[in-house]
N, C-alpha and C. Protein backbone atom coordinates (compact mmCIF):
# COMPACT_ATOMS: atom_id res chain seq x y z
N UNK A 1 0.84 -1.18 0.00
CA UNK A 1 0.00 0.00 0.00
C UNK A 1 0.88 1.24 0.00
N UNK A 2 0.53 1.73 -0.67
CA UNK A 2 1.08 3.36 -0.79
C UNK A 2 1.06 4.46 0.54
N UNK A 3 1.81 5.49 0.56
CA UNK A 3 0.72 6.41 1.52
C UNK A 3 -0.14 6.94 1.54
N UNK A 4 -0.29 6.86 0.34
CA UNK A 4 -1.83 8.01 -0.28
C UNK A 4 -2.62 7.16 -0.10
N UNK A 5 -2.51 5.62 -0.52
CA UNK A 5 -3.63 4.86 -0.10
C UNK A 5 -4.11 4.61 1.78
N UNK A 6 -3.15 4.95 2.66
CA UNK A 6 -2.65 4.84 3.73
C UNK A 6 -3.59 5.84 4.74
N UNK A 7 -3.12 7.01 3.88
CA UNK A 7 -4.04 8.57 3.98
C UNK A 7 -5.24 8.34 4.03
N UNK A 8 -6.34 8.23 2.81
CA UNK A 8 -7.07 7.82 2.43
C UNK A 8 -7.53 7.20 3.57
N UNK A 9 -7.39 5.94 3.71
CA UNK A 9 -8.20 4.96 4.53
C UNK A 9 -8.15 5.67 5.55
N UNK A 10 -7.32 5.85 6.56
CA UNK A 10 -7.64 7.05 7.94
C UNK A 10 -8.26 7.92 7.62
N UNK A 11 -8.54 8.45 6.69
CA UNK A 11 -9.37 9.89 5.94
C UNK A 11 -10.78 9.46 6.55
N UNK A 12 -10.84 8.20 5.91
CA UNK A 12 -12.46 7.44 5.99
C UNK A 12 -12.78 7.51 7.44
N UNK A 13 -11.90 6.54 8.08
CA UNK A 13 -11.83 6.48 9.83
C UNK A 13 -11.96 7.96 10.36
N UNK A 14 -11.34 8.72 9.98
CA UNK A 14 -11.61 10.03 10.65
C UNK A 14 -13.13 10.69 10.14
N UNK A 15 -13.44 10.64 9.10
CA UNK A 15 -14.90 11.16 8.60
C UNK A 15 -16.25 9.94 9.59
N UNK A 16 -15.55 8.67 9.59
CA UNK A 16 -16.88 7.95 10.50
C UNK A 16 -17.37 8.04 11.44
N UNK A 17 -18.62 7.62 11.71
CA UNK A 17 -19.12 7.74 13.30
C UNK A 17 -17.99 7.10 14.06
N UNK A 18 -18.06 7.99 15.44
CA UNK A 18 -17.09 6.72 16.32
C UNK A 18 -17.69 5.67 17.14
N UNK A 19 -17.06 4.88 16.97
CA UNK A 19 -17.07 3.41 17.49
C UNK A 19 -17.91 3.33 19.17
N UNK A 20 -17.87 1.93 19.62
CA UNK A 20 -18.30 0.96 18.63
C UNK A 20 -19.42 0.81 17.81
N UNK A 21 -19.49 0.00 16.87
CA UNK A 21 -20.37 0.12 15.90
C UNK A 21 -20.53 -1.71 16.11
N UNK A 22 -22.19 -2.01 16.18
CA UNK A 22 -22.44 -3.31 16.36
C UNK A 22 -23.45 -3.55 15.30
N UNK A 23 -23.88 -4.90 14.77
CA UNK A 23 -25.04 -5.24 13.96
C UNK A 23 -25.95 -5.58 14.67
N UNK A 24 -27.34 -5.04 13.75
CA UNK A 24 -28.38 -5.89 14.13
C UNK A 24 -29.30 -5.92 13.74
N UNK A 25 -30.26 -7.32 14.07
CA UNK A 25 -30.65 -8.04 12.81
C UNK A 25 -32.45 -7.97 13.56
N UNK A 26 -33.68 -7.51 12.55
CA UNK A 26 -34.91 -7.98 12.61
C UNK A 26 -35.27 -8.80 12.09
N UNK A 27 -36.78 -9.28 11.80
CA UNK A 27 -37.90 -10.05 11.55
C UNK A 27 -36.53 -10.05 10.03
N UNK A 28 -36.57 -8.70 9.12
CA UNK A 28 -37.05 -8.52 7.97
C UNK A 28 -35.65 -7.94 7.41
N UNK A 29 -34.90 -7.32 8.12
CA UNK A 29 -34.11 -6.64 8.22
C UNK A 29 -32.54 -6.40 9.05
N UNK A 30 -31.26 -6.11 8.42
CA UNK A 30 -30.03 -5.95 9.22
C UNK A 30 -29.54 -4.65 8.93
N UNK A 31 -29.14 -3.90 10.00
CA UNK A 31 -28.41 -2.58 10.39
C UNK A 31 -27.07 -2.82 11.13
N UNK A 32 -26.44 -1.72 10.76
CA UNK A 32 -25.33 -1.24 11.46
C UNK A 32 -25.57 -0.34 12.39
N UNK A 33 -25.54 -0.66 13.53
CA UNK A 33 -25.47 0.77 14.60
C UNK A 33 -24.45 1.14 15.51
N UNK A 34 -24.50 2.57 15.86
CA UNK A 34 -23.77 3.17 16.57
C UNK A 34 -24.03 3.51 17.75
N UNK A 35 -23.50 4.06 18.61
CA UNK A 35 -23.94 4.88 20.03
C UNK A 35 -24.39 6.21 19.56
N UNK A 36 -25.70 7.24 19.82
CA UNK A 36 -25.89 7.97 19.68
C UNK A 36 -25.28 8.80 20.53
N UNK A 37 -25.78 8.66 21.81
CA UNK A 37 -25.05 9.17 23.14
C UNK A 37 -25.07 7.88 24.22
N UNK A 38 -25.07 8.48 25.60
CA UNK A 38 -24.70 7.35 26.29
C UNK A 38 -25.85 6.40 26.46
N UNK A 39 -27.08 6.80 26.21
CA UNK A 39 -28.16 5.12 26.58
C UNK A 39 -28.67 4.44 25.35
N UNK A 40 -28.37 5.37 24.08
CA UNK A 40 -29.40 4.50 23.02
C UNK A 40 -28.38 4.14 21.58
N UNK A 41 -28.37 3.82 20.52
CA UNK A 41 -27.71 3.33 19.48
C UNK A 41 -28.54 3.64 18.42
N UNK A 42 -27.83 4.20 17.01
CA UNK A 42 -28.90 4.77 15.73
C UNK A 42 -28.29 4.15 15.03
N UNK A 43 -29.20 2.89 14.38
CA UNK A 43 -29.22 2.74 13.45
C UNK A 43 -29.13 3.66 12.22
N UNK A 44 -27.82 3.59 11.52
CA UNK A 44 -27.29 4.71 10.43
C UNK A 44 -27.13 3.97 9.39
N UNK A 45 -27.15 2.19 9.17
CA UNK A 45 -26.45 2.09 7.55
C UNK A 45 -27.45 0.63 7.45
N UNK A 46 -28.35 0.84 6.72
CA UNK A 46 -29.26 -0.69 6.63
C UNK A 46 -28.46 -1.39 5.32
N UNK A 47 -27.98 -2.56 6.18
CA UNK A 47 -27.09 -3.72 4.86
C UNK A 47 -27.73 -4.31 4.25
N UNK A 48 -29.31 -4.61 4.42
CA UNK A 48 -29.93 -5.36 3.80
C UNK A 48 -31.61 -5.53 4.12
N UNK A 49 -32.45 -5.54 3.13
CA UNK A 49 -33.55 -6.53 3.47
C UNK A 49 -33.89 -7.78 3.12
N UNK A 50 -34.12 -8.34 3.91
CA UNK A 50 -34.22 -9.88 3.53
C UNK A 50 -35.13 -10.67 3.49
N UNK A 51 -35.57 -11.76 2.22
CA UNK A 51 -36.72 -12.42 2.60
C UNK A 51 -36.63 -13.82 2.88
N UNK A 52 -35.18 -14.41 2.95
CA UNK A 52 -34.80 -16.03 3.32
C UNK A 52 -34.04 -15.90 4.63
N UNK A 53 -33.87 -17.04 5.03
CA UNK A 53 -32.94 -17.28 6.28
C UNK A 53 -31.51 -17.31 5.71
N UNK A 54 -31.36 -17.40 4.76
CA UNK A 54 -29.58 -18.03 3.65
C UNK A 54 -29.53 -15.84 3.61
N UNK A 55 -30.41 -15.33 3.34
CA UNK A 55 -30.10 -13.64 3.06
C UNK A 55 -30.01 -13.11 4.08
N UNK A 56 -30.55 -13.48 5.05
CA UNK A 56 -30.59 -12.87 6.84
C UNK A 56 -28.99 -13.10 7.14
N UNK A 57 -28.97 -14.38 6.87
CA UNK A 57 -27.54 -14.86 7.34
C UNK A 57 -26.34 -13.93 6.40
N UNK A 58 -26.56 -13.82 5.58
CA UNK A 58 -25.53 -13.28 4.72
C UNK A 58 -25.57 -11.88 4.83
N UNK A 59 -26.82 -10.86 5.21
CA UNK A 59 -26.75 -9.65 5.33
C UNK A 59 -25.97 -9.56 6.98
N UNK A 60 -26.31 -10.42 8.39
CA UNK A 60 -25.88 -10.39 9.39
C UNK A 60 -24.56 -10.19 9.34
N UNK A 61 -23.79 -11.35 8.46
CA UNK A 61 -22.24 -11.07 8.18
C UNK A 61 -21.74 -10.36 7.28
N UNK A 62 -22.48 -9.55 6.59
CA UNK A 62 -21.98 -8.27 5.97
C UNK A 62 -21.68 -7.41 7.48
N UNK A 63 -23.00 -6.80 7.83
CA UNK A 63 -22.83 -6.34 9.30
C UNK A 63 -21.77 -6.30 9.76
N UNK A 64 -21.78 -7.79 10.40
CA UNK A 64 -20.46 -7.73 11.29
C UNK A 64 -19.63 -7.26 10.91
N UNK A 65 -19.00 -7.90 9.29
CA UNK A 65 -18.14 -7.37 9.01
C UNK A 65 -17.60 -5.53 8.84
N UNK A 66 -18.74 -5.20 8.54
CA UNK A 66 -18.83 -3.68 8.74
C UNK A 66 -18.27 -3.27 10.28
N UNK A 67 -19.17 -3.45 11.05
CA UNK A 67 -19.01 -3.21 12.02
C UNK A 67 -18.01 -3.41 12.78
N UNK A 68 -16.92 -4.24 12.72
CA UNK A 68 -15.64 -5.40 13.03
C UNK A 68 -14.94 -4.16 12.35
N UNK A 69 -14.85 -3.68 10.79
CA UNK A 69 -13.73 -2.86 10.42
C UNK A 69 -13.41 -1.50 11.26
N UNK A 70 -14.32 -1.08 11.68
CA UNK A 70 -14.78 0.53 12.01
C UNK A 70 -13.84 0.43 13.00
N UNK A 71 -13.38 -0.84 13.67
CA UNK A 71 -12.91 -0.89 14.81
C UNK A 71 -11.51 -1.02 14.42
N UNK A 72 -11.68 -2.19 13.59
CA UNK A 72 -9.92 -2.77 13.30
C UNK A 72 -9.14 -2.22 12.13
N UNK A 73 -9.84 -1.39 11.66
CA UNK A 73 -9.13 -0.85 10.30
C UNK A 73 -8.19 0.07 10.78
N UNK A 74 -8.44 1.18 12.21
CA UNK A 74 -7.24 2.39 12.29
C UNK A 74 -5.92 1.36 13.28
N UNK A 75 -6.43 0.06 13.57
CA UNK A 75 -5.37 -0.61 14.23
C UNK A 75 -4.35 -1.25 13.09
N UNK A 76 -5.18 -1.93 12.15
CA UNK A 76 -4.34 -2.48 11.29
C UNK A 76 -3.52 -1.21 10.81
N UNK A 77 -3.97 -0.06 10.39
CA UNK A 77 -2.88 0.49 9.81
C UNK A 77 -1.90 1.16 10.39
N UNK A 78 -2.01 1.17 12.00
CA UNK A 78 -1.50 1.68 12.69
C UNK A 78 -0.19 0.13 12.85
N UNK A 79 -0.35 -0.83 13.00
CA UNK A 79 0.16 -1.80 12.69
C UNK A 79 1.17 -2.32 11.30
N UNK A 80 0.22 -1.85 10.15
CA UNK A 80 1.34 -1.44 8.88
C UNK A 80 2.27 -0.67 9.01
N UNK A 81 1.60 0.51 9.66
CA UNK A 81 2.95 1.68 9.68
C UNK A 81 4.05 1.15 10.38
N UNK A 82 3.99 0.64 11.48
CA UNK A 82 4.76 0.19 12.05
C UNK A 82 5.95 -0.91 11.65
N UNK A 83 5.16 -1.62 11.11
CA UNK A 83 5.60 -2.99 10.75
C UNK A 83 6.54 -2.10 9.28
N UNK A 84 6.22 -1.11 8.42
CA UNK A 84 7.11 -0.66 7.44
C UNK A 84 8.20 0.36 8.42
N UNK A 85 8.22 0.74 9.12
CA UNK A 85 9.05 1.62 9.87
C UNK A 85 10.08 0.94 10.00
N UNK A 86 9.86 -0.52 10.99
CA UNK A 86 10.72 -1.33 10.85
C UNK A 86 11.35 -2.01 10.07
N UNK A 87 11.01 -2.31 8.70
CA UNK A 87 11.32 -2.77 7.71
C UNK A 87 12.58 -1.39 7.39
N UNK A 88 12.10 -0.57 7.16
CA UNK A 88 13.51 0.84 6.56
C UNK A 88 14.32 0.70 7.80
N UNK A 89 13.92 0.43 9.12
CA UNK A 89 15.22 0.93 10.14
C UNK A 89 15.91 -0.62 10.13
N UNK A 90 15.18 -1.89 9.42
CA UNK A 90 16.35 -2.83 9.13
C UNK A 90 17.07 -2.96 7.59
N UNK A 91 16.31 -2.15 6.82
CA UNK A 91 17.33 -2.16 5.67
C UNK A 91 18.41 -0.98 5.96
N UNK A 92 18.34 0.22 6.72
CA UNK A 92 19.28 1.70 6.99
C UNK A 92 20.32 0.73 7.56
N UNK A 93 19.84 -0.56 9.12
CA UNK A 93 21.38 -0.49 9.40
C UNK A 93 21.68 -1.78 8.67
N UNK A 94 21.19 -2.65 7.96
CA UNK A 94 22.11 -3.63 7.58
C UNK A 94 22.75 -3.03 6.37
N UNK A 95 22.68 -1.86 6.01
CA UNK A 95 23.41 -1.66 4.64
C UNK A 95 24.76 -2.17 4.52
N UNK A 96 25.16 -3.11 3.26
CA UNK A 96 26.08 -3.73 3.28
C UNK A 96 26.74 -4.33 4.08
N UNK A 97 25.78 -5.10 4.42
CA UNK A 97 26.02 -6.73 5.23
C UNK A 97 24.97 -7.56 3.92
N UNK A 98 25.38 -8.56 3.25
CA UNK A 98 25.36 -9.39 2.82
C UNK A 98 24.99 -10.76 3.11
N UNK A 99 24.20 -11.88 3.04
CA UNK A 99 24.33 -12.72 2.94
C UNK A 99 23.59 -13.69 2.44
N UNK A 100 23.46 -15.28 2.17
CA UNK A 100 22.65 -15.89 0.87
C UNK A 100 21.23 -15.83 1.62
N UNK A 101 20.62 -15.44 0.35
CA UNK A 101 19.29 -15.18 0.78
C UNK A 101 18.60 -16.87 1.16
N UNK A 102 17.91 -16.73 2.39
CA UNK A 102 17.78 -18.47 2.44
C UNK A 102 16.28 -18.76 1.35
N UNK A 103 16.02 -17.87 0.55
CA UNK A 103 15.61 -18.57 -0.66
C UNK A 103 16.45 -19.37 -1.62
N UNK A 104 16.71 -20.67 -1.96
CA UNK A 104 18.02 -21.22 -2.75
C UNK A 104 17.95 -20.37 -4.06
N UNK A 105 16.45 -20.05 -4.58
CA UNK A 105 16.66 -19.51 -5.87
C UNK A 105 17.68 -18.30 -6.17
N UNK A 106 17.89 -17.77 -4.76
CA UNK A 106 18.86 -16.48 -5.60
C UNK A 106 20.42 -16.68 -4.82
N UNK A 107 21.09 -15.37 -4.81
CA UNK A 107 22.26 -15.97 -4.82
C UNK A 107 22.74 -14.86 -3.60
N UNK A 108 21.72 -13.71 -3.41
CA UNK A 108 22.44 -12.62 -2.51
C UNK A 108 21.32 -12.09 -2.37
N UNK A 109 20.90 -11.19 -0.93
CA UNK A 109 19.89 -10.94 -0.54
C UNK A 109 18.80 -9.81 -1.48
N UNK A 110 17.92 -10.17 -1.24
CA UNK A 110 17.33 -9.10 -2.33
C UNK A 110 16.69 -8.11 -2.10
N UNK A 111 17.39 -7.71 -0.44
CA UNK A 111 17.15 -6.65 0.28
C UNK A 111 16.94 -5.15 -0.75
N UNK A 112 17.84 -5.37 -1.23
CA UNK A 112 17.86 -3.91 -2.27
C UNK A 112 16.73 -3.73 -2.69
N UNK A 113 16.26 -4.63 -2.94
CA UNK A 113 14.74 -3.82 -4.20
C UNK A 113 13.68 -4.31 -3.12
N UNK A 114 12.63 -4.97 -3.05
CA UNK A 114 11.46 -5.17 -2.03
C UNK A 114 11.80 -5.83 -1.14
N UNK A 115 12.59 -6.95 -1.19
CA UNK A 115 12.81 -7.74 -0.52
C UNK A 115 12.10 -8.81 -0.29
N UNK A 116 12.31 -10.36 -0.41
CA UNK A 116 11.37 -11.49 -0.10
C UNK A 116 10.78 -11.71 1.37
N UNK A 117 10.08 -12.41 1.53
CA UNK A 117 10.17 -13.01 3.37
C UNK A 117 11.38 -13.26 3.82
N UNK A 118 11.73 -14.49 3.26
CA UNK A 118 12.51 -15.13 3.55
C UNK A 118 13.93 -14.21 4.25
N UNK A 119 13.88 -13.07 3.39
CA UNK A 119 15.33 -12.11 3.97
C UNK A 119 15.34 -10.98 5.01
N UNK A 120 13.77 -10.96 4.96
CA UNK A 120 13.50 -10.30 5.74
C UNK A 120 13.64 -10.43 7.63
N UNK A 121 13.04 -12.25 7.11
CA UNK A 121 13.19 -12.66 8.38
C UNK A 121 14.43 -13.01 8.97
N UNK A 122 15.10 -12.94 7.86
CA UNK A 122 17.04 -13.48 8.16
C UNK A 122 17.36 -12.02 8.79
N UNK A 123 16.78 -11.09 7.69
CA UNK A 123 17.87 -10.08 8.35
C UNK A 123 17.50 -9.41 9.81
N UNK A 124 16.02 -9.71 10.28
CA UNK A 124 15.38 -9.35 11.60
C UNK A 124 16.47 -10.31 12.45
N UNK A 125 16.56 -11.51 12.25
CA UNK A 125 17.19 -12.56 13.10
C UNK A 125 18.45 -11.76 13.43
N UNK A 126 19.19 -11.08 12.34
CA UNK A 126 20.64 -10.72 11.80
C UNK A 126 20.95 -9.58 13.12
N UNK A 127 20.13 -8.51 12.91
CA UNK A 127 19.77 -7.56 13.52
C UNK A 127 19.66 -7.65 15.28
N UNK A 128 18.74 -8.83 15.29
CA UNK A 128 18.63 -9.25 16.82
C UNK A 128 19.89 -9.55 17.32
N UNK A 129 20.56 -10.38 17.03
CA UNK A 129 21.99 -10.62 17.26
C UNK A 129 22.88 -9.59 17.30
N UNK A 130 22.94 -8.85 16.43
CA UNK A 130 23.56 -7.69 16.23
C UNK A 130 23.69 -6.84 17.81
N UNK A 131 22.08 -6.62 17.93
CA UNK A 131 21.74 -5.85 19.14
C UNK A 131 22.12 -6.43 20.35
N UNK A 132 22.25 -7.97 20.48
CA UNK A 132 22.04 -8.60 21.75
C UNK A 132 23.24 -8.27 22.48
């Protein structure tokens, strides 16, 4: 993901109601709701009307799923960021340290350009040691 794409998605999180946001399901019908204030919840986003038990079920887990992101989406990316932060502060200090990438297919780490798993996790290992 980009940062602009990065931006963006917190853009969204910052424009939404705040949390938590739960589903819920009638006779006929599934909503997303929120806390209005402290005793009651408004229904703000209807996922579906339904006329089977197989559409109830499937609008319920739209829901959730809605409702599940509102929560986990500013963590996950708060979690990406992180997780790339660390990725640049282990390519800054291993610069030129070398060694076979434990993918057999190549021959030297391929840290330089994206980098695989596989070197990534060597060079975290590399790093730990380094520090210890």
């Amino acid at each position: 993901m980009t940062k602009q794409d990065i931006d963006a998605l917190r853009a969204l999180c910052a424009a939404a109601t705040p949390g938590p946001w739960r589903a819920h399901s009638g006779i006929d019908y599934t909503v997303v709701m929120a806390p209005d204030d402290d005793t009651t919840d408004t229904a703000f986003v209807r996922v579906y009307s339904h006329e089977t038990e197989e559409d109830a079920e499937k609008a319920h887990g739209n829901a959730e799923f809605i409702a599940a992101a509102r929560y986990n989406l500013p963590r996950l990316l708060a979690a990406l960021e992180a997780a790339e932060a660390q990725m640049k502060w282990l390519a800054s200090h291993l610069a030129g340290n070398t060694f076979k990438c434990p993918d057999d297919q190549r021959n030297e780490t391929c840290l330089e350009q994206e980098g695989c798993e596989a070197c990534w996790l060597a060079a975290a290992a590399m790093a730990r040691r380094e520090t210890s």
